[in-house]
Protein backbone atom coordinates (compact mmCIF):
# COMPACT_ATOMS: atom_id res chain seq x y z
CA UNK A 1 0.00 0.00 0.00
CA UNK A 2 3.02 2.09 -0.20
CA UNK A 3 3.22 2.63 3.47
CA UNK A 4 6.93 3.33 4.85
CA UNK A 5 8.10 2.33 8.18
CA UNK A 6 11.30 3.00 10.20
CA UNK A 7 12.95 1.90 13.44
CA UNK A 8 13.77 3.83 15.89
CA UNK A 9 15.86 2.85 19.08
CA UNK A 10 15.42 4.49 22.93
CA UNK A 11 17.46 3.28 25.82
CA UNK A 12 15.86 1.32 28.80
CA UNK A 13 14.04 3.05 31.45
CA UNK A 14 12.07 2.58 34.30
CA UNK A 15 9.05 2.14 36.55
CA UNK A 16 7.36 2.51 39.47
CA UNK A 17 3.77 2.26 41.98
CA UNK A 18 2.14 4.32 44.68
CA UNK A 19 1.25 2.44 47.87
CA UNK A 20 1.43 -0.83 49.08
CA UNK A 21 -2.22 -0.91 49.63
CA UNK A 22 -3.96 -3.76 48.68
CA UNK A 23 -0.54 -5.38 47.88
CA UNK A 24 -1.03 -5.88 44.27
CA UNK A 25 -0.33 -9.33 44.81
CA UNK A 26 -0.63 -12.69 46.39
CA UNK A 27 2.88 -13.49 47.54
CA UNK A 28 4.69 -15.24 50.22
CA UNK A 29 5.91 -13.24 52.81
CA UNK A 30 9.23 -13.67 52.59
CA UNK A 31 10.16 -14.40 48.88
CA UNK A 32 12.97 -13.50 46.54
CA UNK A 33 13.77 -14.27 42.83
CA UNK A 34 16.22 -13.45 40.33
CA UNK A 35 19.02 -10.54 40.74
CA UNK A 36 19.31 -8.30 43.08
CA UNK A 37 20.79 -5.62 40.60
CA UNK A 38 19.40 -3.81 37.77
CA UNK A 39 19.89 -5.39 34.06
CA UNK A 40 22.26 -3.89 31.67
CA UNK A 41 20.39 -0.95 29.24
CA UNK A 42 18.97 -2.17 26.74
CA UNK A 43 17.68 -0.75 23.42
CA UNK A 44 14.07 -0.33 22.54
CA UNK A 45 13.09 -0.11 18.87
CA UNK A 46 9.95 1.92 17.62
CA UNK A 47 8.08 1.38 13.84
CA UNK A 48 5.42 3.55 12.35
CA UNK A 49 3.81 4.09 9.20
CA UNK A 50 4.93 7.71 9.81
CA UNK A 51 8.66 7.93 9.92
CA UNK A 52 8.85 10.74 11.90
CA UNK A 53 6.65 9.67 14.13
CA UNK A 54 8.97 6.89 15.08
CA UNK A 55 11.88 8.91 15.37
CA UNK A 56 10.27 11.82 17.31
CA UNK A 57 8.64 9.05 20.01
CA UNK A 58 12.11 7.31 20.16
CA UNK A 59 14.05 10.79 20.96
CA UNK A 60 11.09 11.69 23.58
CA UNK A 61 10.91 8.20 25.59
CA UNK A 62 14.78 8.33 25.61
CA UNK A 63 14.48 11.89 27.22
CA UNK A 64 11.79 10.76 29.73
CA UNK A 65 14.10 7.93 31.13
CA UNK A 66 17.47 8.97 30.56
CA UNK A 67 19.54 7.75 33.71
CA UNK A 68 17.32 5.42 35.05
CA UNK A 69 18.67 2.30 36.48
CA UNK A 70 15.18 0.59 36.49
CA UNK A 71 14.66 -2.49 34.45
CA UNK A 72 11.90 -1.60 32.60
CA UNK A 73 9.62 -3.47 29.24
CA UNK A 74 7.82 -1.57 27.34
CA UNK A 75 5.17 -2.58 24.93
CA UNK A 76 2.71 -0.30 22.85
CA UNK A 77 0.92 -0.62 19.64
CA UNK A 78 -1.43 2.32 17.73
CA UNK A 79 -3.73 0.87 15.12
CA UNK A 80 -4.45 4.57 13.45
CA UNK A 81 -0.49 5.07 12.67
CA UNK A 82 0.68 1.11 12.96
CA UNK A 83 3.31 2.38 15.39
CA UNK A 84 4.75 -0.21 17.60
CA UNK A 85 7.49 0.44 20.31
CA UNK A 86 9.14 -2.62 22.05
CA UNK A 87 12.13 -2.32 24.76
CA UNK A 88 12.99 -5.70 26.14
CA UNK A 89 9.30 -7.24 26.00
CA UNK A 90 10.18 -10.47 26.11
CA UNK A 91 11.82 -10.02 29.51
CA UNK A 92 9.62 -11.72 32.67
CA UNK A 93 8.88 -9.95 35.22
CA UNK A 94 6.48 -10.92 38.68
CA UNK A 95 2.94 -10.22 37.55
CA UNK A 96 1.71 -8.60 40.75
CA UNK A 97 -2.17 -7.41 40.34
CA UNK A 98 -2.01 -7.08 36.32
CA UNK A 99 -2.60 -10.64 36.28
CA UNK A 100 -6.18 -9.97 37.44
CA UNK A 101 -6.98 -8.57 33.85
CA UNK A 102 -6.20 -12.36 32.76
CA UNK A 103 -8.39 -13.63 35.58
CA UNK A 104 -10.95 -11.44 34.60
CA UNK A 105 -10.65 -13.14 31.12
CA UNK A 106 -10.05 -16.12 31.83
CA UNK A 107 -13.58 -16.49 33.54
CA UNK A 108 -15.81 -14.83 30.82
CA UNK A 109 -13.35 -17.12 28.24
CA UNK A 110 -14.69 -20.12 30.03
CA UNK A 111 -18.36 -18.96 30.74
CA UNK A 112 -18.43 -18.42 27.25
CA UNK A 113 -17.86 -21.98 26.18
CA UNK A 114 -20.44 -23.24 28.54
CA UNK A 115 -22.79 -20.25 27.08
CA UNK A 116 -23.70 -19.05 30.35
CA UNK A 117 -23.62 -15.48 32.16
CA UNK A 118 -21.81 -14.72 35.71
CA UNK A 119 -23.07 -15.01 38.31
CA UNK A 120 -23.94 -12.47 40.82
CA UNK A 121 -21.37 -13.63 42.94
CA UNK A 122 -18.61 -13.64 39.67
CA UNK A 123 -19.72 -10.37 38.55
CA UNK A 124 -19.10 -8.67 42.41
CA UNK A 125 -15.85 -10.16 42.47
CA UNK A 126 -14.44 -9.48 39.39
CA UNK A 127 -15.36 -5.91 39.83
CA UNK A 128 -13.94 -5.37 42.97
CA UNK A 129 -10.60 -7.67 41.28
CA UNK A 130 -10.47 -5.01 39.14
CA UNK A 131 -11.65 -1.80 40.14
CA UNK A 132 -10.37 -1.53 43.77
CA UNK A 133 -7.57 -4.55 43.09
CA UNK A 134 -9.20 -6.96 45.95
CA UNK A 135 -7.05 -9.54 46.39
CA UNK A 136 -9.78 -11.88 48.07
CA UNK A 137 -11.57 -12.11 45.33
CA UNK A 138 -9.30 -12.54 43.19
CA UNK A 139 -7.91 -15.08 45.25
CA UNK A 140 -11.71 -16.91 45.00
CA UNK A 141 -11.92 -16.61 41.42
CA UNK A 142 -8.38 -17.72 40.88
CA UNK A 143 -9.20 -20.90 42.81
CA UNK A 144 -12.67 -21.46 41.08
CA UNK A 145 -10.68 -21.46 37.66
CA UNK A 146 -7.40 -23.45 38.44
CA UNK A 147 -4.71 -24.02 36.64
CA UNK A 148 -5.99 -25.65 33.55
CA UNK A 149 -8.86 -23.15 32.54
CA UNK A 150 -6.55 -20.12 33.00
CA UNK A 151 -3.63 -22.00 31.27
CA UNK A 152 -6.24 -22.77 28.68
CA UNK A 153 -7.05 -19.34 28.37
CA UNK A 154 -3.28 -18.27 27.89
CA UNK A 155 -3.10 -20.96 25.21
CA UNK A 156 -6.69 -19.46 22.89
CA UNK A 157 -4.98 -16.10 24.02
CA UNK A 158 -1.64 -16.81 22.47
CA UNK A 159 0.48 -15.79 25.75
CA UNK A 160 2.94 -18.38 25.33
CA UNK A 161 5.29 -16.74 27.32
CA UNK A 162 3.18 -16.44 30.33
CA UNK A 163 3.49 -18.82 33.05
CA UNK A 164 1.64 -19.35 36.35
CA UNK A 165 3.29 -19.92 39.39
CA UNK A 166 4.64 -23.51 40.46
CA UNK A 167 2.69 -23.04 44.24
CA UNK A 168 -0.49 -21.27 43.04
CA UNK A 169 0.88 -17.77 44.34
CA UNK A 170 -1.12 -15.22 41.39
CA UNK A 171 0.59 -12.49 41.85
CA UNK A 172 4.12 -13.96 40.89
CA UNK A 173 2.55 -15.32 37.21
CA UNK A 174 5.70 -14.32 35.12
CA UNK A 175 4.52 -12.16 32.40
CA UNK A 176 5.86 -9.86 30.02
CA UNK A 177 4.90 -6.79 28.21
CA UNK A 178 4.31 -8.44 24.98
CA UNK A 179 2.30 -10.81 26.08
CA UNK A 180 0.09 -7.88 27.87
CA UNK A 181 -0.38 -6.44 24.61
CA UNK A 182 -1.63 -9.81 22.95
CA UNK A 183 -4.14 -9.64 25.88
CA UNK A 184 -4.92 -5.79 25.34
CA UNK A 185 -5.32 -6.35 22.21
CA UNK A 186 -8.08 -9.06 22.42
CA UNK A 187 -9.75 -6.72 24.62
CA UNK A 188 -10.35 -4.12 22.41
CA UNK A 189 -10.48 -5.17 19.27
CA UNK A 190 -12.98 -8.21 17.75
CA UNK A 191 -11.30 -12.03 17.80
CA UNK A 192 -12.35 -15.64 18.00
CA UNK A 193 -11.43 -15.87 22.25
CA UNK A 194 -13.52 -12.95 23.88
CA UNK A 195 -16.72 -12.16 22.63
CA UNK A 196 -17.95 -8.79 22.39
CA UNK A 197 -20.28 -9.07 25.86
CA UNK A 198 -16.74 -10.45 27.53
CA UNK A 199 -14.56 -7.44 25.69
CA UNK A 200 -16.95 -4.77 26.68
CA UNK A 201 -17.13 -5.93 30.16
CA UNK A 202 -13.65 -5.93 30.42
CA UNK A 203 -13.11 -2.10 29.28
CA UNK A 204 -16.20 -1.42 31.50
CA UNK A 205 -14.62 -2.45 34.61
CA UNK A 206 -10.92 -1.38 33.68
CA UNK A 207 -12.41 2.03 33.09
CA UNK A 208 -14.01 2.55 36.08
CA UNK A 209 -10.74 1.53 38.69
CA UNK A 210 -11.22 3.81 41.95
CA UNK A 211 -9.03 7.23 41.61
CA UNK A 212 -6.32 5.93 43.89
CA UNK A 213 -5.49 3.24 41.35
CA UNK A 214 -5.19 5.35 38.24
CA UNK A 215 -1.64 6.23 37.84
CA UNK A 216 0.91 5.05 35.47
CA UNK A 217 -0.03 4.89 31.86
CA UNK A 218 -3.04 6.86 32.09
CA UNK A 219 -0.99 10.03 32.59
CA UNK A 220 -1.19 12.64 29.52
CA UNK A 221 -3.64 10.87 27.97
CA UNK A 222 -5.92 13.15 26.22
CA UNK A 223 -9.41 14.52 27.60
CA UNK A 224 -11.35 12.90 24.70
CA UNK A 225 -9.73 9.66 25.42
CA UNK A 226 -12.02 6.68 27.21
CA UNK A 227 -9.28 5.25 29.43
CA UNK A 228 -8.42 1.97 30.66
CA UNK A 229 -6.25 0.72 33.32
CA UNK A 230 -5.19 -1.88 35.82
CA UNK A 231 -1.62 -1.42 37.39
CA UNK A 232 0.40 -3.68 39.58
CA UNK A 233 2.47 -2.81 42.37
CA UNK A 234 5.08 -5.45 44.64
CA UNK A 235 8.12 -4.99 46.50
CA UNK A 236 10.31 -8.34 47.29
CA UNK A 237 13.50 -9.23 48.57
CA UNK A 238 15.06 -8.94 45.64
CA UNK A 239 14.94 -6.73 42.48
CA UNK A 240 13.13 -4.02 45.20
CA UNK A 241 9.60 -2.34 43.99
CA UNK A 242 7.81 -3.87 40.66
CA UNK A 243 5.68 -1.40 39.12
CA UNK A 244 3.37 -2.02 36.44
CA UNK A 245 0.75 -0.41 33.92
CA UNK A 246 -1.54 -1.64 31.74
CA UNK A 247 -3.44 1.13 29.66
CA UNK A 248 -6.16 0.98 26.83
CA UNK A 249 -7.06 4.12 25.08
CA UNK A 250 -10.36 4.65 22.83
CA UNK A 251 -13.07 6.60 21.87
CA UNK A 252 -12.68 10.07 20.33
CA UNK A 253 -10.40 8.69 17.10
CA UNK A 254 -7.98 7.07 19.86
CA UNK A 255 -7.15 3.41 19.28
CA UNK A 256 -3.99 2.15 21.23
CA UNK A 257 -2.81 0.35 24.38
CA UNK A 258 0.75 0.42 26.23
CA UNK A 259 1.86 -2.27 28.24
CA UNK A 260 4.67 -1.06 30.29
CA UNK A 261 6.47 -3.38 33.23
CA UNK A 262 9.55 -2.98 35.75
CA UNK A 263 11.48 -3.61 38.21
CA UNK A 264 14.33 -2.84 40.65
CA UNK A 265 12.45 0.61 41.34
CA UNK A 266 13.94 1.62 45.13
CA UNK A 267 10.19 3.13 46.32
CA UNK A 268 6.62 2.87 44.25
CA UNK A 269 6.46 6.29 44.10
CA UNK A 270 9.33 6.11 42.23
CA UNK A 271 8.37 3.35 39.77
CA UNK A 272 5.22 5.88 39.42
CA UNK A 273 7.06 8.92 38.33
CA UNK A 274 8.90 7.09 35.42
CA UNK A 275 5.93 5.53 33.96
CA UNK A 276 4.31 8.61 33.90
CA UNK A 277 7.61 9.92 31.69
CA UNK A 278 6.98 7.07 29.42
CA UNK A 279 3.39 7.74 29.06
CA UNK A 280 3.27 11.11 28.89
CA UNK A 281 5.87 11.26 26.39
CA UNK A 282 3.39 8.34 24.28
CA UNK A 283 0.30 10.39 24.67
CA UNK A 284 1.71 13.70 23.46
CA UNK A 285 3.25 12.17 20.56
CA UNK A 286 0.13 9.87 19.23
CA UNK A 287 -2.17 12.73 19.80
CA UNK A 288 -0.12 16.08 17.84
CA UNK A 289 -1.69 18.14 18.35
CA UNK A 290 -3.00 16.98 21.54
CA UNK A 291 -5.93 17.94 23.19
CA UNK A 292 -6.09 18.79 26.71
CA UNK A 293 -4.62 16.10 28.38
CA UNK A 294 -5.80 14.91 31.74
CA UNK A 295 -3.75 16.03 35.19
């Protein structure tokens, strides 16, 4: 079609989360995996159907995280300008409360099969799951599923690189931030895994997560944007604070989603402040000229 694409490359950055609250994730106590230290930087590579495009998000991200010794994934994709930006997305990381997204599919992915509804009981849980990031219930519905349904799901999903824990623990699924895309993806866009009832309850719930719990990629985004979210927050003995985003942006022309994970961030706040670089530094560049972007 006589499109032209280039690659751009930013250096790795960093992430972070606000408050323990809620943990973010159902973990042992006392638990600790992988290094203690930072990786090496690695470079991220951007594509676009507008050249410049590419090159002027590469030169912005790299701004917004220059010096950072978080390990940090990034993962974004706009349908409207095919841009793509990667930085180490194939890297795992602890899944701390993003995971519930997957629960939250994982359950409508099965109800569909048996061509049933939620139940009351489902529907409570998975909202507060994902709007106020209960760990109970997410704890309940990741117990009514087990193992094979949600590993089923991950298979129809294609999130081959996702794996659940070996003792049951949710919140230290290893995912990465192309595999959150595949799942973003599915949610907003139509596919042969999540219906359209089971998509749109998905961005209903994901768009209306408490105040408290919308930080990270949601920053910049523009006022005529419906936004999505469900973050992830977890500090271990090792590799200090992860901090994670998940963001979905639509309505108002808008069609794209950024996936962005990390690690080794010394406080959430933080692992906060640097996603916010990365997504504000997204937003202003898919939307030129932007409208007014939210606080």
């Amino acid at each position: 079609m006589g499109r032209h694409r280039r690659i751009s490359q930013l250096p790795r950055t960093t992430l972070g989360s606000r408050a323990a609250l809620a943990a973010g994730a159902l973990v042992p106590t006392i638990a600790s995996v992988g290094s203690a230290h930072a990786a090496a930087p690695q470079a991220a590579i951007c594509t676009s159907d507008k050249p410049e495009l590419a090159d002027k998000l590469s030169e912005d991200i790299n701004s917004a995280l220059d010096g950072s010794a978080t390990t940090t994934a990034i993962s974004l994709h706009d349908r409207t300008t095919n841009t793509t930006c990667t930085l180490d997305a194939d890297r795992k990381f602890d899944s701390a409360s993003t995971v519930k997204v997957t629960v939250l599919a994982a359950l409508l992915w099965d109800a569909q099969k048996d061509n049933r509804a939620l139940t009351q009981e489902e529907k409570g849980r998975a909202t507060a799951m994902i709007t106020k990031s209960d760990n109970d219930a997410t704890t309940a519905l990741w117990k009514q599923l087990g193992a094979d349904k949600i590993n089923g799901f991950l298979q129809a999903a294609g999130m081959t690189n996702t794996a659940l824990d070996s003792e049951g623990h949710w919140g230290l699924t290893q995912i990465t931030a192309n595999d959150e895309e595949k799942l973003l993806q599915l949610v907003t866009h139509a596919n042969p895994v999540l219906s359209e009832d089971s998509r749109a309850y998905i961005l209903k719930l994901t768009g209306e997560v408490i105040p408290s719990q919308r930080w990270g990629t949601p920053a910049g985004a523009p006022g005529d944007a419906q936004v999505h979210v469900k973050n992830g927050w977890l500090e271990r003995a090792t590799n200090g604070w992860r901090v994670h985003s998940l963001g979905a942006f639509t309505g108002g022309g808008h069609d794209y989603t950024i996936t962005v994970l990390s690690q080794d961030n010394a406080t959430m706040d933080d692992g906060i402040t640097n996603i916010e670089a990365i997504a504000r530094a997204v937003h202003k560049n898919l939307n030129a000229p932007a409208s007014s972007a939210q606080p």
